[in-house]
N, C-alpha and C. Protein backbone atom coordinates (compact mmCIF):
# COMPACT_ATOMS: atom_id res chain seq x y z
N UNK A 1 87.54 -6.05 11.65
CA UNK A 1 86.64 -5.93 10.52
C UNK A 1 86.25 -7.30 9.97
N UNK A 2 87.37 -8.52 9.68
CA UNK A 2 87.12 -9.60 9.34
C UNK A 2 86.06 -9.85 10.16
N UNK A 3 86.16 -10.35 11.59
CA UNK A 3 85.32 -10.85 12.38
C UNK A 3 84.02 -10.31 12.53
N UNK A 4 83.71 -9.25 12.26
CA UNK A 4 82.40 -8.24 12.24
C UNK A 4 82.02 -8.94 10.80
N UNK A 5 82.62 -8.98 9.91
CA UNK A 5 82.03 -9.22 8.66
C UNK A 5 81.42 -11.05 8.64
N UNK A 6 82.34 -11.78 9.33
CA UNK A 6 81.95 -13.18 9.61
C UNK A 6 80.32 -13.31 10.26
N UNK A 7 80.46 -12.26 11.20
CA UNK A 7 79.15 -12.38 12.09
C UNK A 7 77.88 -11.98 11.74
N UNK A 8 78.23 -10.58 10.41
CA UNK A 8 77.24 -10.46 10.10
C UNK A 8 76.53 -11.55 9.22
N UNK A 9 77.48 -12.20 7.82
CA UNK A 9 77.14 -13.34 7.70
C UNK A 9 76.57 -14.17 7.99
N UNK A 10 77.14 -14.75 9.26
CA UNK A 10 76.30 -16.11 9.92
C UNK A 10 74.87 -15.31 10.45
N UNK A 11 74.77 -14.14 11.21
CA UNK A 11 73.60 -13.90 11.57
C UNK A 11 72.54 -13.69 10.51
N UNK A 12 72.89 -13.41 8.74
CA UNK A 12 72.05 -13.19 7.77
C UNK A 12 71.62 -14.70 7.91
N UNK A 13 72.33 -15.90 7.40
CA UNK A 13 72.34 -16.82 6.88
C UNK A 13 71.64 -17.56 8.39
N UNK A 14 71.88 -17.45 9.38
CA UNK A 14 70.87 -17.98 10.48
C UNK A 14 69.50 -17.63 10.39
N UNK A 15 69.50 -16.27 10.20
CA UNK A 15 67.98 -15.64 10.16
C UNK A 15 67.17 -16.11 8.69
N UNK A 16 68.11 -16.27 7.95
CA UNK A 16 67.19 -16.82 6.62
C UNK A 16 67.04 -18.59 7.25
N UNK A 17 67.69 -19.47 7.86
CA UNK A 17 67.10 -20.82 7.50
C UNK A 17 65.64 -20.97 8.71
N UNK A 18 65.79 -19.46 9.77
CA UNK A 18 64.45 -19.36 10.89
C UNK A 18 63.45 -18.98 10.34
N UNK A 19 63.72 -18.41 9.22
CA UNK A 19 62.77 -17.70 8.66
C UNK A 19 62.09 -18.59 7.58
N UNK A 20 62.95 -19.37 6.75
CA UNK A 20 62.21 -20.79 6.10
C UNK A 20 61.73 -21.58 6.97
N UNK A 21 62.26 -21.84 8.42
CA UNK A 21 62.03 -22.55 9.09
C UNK A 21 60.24 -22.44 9.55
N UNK A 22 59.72 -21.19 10.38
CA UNK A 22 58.92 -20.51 10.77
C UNK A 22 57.96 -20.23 9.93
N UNK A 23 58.31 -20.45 8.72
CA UNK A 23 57.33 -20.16 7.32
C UNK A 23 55.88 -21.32 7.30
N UNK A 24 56.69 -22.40 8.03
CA UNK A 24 55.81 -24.15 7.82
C UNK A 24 54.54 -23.61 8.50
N UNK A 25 53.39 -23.50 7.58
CA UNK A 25 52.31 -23.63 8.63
C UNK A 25 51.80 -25.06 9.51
N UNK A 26 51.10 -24.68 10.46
CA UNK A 26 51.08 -25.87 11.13
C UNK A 26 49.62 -26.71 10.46
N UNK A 27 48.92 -25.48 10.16
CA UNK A 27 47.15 -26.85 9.33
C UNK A 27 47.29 -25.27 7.95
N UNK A 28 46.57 -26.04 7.03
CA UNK A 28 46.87 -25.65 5.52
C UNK A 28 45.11 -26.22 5.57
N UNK A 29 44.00 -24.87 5.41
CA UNK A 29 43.28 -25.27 4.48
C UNK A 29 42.98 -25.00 3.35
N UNK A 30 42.09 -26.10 2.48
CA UNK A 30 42.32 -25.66 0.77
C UNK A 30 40.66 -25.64 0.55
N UNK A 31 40.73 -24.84 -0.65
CA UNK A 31 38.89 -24.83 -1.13
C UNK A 31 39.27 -24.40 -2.61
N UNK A 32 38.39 -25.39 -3.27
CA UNK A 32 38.32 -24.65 -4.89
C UNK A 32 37.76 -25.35 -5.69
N UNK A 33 37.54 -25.03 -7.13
CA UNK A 33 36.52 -25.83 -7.87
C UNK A 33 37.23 -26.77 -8.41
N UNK A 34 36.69 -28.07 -8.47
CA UNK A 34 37.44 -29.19 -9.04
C UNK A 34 36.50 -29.89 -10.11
N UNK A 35 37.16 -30.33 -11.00
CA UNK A 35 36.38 -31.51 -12.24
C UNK A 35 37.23 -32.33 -12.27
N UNK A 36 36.05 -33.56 -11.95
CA UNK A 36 36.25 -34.71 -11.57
C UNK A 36 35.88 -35.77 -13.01
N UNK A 37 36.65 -36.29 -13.72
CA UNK A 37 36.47 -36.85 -15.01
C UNK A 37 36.25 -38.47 -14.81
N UNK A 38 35.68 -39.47 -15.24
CA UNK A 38 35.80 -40.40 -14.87
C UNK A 38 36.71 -41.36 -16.44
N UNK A 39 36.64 -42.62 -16.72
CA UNK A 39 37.29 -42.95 -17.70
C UNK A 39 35.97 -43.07 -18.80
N UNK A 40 34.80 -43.29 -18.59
CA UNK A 40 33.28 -42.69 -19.21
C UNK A 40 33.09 -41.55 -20.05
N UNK A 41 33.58 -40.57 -19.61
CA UNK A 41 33.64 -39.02 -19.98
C UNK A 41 32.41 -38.94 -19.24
N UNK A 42 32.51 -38.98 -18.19
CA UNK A 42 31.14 -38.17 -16.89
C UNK A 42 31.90 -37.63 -16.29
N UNK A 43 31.86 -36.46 -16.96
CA UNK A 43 32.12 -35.36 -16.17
C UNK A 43 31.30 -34.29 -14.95
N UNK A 44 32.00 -34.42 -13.47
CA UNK A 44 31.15 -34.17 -12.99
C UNK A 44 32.12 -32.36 -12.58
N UNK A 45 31.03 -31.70 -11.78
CA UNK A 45 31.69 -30.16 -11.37
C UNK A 45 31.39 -29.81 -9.60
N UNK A 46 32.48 -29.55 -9.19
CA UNK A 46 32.13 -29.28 -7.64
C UNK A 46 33.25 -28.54 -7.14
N UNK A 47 32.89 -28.75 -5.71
CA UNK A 47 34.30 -28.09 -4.95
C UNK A 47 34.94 -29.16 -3.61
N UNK A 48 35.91 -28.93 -3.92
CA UNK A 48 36.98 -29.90 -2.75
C UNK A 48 37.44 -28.83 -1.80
N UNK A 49 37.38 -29.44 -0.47
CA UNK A 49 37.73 -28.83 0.43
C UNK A 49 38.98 -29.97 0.99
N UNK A 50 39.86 -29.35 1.72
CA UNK A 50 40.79 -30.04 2.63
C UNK A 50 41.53 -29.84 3.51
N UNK A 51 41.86 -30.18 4.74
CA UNK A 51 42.36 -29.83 5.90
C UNK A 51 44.24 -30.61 5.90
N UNK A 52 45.21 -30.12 5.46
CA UNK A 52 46.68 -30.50 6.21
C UNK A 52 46.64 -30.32 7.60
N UNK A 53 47.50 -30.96 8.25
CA UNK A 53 48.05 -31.02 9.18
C UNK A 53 49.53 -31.33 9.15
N UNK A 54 50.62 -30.28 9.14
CA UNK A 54 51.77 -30.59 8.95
C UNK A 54 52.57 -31.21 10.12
N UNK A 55 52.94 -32.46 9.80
CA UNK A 55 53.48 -32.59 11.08
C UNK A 55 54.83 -33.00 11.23
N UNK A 56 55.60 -32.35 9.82
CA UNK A 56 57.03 -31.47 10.25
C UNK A 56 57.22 -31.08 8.70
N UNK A 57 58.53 -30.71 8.72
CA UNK A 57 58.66 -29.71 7.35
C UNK A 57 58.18 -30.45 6.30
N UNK A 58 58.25 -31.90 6.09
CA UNK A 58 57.54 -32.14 4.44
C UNK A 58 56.27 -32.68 4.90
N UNK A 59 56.20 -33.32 5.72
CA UNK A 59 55.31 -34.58 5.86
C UNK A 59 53.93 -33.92 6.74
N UNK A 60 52.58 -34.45 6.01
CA UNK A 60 51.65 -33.96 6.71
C UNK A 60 50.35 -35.00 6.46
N UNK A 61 48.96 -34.76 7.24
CA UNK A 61 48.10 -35.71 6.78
C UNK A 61 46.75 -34.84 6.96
N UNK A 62 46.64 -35.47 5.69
CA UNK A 62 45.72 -34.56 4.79
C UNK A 62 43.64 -35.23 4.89
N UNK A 63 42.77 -34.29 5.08
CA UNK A 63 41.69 -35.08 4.94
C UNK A 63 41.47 -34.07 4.01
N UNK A 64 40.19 -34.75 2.99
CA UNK A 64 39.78 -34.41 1.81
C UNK A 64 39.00 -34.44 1.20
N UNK A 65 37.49 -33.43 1.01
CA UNK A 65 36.44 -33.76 0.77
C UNK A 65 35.86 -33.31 -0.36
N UNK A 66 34.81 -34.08 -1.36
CA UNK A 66 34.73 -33.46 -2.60
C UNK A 66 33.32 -33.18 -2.54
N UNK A 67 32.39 -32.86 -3.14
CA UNK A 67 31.13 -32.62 -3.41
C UNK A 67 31.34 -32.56 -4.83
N UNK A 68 30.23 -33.24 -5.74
CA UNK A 68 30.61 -33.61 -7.28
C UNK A 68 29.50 -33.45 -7.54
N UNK A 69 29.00 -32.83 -8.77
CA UNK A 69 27.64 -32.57 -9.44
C UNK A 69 27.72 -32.67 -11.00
N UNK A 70 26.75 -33.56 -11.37
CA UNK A 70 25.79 -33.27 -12.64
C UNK A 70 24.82 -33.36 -12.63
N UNK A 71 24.26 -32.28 -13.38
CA UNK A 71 22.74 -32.64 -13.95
C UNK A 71 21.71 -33.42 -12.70
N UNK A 72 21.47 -33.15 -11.84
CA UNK A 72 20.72 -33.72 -10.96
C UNK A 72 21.62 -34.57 -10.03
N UNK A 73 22.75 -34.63 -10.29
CA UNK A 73 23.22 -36.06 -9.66
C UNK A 73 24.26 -35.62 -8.46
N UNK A 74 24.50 -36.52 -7.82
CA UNK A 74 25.48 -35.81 -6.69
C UNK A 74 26.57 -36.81 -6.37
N UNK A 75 27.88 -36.80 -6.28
CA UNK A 75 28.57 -37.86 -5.90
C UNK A 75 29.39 -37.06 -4.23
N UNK A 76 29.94 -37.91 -3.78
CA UNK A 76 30.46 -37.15 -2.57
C UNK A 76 31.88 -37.99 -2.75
N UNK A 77 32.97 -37.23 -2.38
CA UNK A 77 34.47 -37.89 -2.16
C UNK A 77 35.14 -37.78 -0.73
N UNK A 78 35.13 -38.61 0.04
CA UNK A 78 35.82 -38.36 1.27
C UNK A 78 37.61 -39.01 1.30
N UNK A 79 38.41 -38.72 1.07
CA UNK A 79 39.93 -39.55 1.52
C UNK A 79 40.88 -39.18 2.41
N UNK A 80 41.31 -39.69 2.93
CA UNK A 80 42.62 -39.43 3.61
C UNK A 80 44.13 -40.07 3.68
N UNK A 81 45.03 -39.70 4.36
CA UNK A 81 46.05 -39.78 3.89
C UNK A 81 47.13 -39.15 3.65
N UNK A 82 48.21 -39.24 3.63
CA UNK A 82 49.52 -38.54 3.90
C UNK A 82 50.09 -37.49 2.87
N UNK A 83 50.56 -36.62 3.09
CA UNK A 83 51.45 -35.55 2.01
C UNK A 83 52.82 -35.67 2.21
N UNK A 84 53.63 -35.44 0.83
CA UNK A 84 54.89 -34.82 1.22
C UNK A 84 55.21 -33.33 0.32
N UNK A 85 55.48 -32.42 0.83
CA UNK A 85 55.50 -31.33 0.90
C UNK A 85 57.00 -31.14 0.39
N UNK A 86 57.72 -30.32 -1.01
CA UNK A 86 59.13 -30.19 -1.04
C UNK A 86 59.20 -28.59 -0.46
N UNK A 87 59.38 -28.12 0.34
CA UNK A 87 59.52 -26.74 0.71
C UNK A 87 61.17 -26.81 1.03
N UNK A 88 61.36 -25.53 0.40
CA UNK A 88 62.70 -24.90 0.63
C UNK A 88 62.08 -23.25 0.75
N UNK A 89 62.93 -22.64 0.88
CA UNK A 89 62.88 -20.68 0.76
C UNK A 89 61.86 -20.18 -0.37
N UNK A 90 61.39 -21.19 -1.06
CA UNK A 90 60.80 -20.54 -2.70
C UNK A 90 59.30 -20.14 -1.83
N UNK A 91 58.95 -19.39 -2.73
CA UNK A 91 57.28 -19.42 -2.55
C UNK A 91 56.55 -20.34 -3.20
N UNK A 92 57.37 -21.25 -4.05
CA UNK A 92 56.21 -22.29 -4.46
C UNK A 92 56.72 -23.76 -3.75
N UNK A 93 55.65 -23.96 -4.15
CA UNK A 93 55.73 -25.65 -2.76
C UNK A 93 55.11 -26.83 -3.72
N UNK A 94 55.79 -27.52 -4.46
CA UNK A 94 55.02 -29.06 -4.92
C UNK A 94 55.05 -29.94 -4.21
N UNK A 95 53.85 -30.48 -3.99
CA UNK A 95 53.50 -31.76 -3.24
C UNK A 95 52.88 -32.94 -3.62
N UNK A 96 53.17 -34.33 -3.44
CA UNK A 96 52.69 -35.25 -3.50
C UNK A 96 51.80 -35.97 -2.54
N UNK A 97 51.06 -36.50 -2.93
CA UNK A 97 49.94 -37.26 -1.60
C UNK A 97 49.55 -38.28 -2.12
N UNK A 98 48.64 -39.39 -0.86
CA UNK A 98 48.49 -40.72 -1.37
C UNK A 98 47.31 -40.79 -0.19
N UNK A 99 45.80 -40.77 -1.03
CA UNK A 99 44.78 -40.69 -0.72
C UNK A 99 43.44 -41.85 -0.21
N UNK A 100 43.40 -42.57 0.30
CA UNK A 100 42.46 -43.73 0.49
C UNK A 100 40.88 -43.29 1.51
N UNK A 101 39.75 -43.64 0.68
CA UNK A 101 38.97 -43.53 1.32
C UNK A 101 38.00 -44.27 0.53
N UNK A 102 36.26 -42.93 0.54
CA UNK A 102 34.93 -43.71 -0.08
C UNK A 102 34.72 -42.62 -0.95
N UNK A 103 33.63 -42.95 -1.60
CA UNK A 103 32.87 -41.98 -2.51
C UNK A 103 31.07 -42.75 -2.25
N UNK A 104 30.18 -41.96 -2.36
CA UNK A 104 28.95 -42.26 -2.11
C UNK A 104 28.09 -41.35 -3.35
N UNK A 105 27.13 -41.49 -3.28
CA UNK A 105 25.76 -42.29 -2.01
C UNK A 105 25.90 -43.85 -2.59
N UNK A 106 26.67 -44.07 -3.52
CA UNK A 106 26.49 -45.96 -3.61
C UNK A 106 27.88 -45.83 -3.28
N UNK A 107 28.07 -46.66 -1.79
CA UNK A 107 29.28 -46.71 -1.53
C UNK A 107 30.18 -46.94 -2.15
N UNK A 108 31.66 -46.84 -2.30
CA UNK A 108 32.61 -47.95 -3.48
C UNK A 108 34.14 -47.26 -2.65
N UNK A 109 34.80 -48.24 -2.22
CA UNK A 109 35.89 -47.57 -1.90
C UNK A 109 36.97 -46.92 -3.01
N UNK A 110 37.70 -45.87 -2.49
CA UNK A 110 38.29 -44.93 -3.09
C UNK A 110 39.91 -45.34 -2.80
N UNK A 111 40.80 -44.67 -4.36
CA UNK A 111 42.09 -44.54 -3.74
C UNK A 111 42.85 -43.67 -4.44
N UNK A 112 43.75 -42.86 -4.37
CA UNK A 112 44.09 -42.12 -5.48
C UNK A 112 45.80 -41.70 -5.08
N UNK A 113 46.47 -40.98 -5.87
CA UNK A 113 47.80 -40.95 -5.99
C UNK A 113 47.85 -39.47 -6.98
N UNK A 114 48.37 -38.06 -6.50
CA UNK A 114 48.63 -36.86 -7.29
C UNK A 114 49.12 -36.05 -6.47
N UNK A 115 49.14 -34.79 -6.69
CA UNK A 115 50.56 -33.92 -6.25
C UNK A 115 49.52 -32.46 -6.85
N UNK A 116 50.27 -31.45 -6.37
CA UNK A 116 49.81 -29.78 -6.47
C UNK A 116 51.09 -29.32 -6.55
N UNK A 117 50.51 -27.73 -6.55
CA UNK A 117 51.89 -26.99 -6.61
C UNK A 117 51.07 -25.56 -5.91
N UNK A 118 51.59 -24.86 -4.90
CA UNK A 118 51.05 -23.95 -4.05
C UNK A 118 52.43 -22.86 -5.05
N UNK A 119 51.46 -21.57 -4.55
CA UNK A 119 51.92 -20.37 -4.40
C UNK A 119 51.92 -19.80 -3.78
N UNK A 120 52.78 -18.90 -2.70
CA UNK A 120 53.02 -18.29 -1.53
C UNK A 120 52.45 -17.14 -2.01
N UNK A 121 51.32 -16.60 -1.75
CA UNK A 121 50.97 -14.91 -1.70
C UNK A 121 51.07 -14.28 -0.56
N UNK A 122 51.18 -14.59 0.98
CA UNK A 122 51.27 -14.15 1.78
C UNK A 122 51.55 -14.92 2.91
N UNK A 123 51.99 -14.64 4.23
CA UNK A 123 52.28 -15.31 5.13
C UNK A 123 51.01 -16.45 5.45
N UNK A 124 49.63 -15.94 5.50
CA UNK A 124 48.01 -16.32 5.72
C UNK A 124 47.90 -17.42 4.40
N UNK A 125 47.93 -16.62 3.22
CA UNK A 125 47.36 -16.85 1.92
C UNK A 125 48.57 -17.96 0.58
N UNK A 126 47.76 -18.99 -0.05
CA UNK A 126 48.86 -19.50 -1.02
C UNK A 126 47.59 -19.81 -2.00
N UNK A 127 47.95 -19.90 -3.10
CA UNK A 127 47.06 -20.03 -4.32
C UNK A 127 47.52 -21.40 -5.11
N UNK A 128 46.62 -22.55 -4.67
CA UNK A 128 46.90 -23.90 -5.54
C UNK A 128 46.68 -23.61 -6.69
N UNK A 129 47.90 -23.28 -7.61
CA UNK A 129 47.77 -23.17 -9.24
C UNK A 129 47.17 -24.38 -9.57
N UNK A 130 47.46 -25.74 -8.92
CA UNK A 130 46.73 -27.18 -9.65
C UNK A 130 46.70 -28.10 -8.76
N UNK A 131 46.21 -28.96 -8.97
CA UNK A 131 46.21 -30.08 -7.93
C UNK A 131 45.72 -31.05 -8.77
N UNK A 132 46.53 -32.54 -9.38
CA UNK A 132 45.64 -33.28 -10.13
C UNK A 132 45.97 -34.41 -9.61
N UNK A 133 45.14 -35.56 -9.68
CA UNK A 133 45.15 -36.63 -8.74
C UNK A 133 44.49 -38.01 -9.94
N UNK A 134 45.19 -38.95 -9.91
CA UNK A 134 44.41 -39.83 -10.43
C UNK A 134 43.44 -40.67 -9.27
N UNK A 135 42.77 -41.04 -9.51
CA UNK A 135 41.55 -41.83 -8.25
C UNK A 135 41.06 -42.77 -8.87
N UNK A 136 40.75 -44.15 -8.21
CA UNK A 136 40.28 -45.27 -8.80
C UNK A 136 39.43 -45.93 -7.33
N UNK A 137 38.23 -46.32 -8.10
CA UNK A 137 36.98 -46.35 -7.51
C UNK A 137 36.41 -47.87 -7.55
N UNK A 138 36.50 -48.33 -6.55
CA UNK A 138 36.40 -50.35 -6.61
C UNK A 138 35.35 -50.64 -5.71
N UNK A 139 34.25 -51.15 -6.50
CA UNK A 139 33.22 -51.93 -5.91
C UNK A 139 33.10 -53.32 -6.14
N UNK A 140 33.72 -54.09 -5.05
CA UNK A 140 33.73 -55.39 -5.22
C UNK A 140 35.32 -55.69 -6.76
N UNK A 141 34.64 -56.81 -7.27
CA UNK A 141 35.52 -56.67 -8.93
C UNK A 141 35.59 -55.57 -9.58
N UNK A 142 34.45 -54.85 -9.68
CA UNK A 142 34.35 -53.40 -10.16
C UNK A 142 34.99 -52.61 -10.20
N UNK A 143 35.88 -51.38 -10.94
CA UNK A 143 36.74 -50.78 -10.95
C UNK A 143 36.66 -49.64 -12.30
N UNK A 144 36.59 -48.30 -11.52
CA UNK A 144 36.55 -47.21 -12.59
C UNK A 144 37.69 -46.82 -12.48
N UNK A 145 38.35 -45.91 -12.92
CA UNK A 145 39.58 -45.14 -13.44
C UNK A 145 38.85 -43.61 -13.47
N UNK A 146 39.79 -42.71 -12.91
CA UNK A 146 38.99 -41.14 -12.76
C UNK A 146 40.38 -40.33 -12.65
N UNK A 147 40.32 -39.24 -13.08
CA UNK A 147 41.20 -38.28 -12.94
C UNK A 147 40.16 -36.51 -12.16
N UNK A 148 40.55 -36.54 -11.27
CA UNK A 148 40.15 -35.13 -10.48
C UNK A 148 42.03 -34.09 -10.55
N UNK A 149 40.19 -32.76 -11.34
CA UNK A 149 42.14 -31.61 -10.85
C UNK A 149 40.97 -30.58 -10.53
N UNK A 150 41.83 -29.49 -9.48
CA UNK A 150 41.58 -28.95 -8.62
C UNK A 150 42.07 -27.37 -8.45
N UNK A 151 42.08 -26.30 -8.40
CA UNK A 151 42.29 -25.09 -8.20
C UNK A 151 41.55 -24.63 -7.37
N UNK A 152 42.49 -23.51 -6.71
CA UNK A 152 42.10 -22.84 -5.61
C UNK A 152 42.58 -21.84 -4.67
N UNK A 153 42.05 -21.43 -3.17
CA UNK A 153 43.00 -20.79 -2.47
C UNK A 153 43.14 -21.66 -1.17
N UNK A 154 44.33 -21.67 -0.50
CA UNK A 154 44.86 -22.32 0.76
C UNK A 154 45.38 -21.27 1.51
N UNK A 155 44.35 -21.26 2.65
CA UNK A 155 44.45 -20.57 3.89
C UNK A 155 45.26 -20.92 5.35
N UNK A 156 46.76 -20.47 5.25
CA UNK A 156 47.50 -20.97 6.49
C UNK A 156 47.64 -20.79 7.63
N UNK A 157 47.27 -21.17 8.94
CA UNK A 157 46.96 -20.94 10.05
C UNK A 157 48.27 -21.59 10.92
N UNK A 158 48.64 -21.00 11.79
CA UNK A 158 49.81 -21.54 13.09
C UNK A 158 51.41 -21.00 12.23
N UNK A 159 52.04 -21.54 12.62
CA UNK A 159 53.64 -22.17 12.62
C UNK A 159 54.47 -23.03 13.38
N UNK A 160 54.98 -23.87 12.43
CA UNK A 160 55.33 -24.75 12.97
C UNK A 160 56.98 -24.53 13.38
């Protein structure tokens, strides 16, 4: 009986760390509406899209694209750059990332530093309750200060 009871044990407790294990999707995409604030108060309204690529349980690299609107105007955000992902058994997942790229149509390179927090709704499906990122925007000496946050849904494809 002892030994039956040991085994069932280890076989629960195996099947739960395969089963966190197997959970990792392998690409994570995200879509949702984001406002993008600058240190001005130009506030602009759009949607960010982004592609993970996990390429093991925390660590992944992320591309990231914004489309930004006011009033006639259009800004575009492209960055990339690495994630770290804290996943354990929970359904929620906070992450940090560290973003470098451009923003256009007047070029100015980009860089930014923020973190999310996912919600597991389904094996497919996770719901970014937030995503906020500070971003700073340098043309030449030039230098804005911006805060972008982000909501949405993230669609998980593979396993890793």
């Amino acid at each position: 009986m002892y030994k039956a009871l040991i085994s069932i044990i280890f076989l629960l407790a195996f099947s739960t760390v395969t089963n966190a294990q197997s959970s990792i999707p392998k690409v994570e995409l995200f879509t949702g509406y984001t406002n993008f604030s600058t240190e001005f108060n130009n506030g602009f309204n759009g949607i960010t899209t982004s592609v993970n690529g996990n390429v093991s349980k925390s660590i992944g690299v992320v591309a990231d694209f914004s489309a930004l609107y006011k009033r006639g105007s259009a800004q575009y955000l492209a960055l990339f750059g690495p994630r770290y992902a804290f996943r354990n058994s929970s359904k929620v997942t906070p992450f940090v990332q560290a973003l470098f790229g451009a923003i256009g149509p007047d070029p100015a390179f980009a860089y930014g530093f923020g973190g999310g927090i996912d919600i597991k709704i389904n094996k497919h499906v996770s719901f970014r309750a937030i995503q906020a990122d500070y971003i700073q925007l340098r043309n030449g000496a030039n230098s804005i200060n911006t805060a972008r946050v982000s909501s949405g849904i993230v669609f998980n494809f593979g396993e890793k």
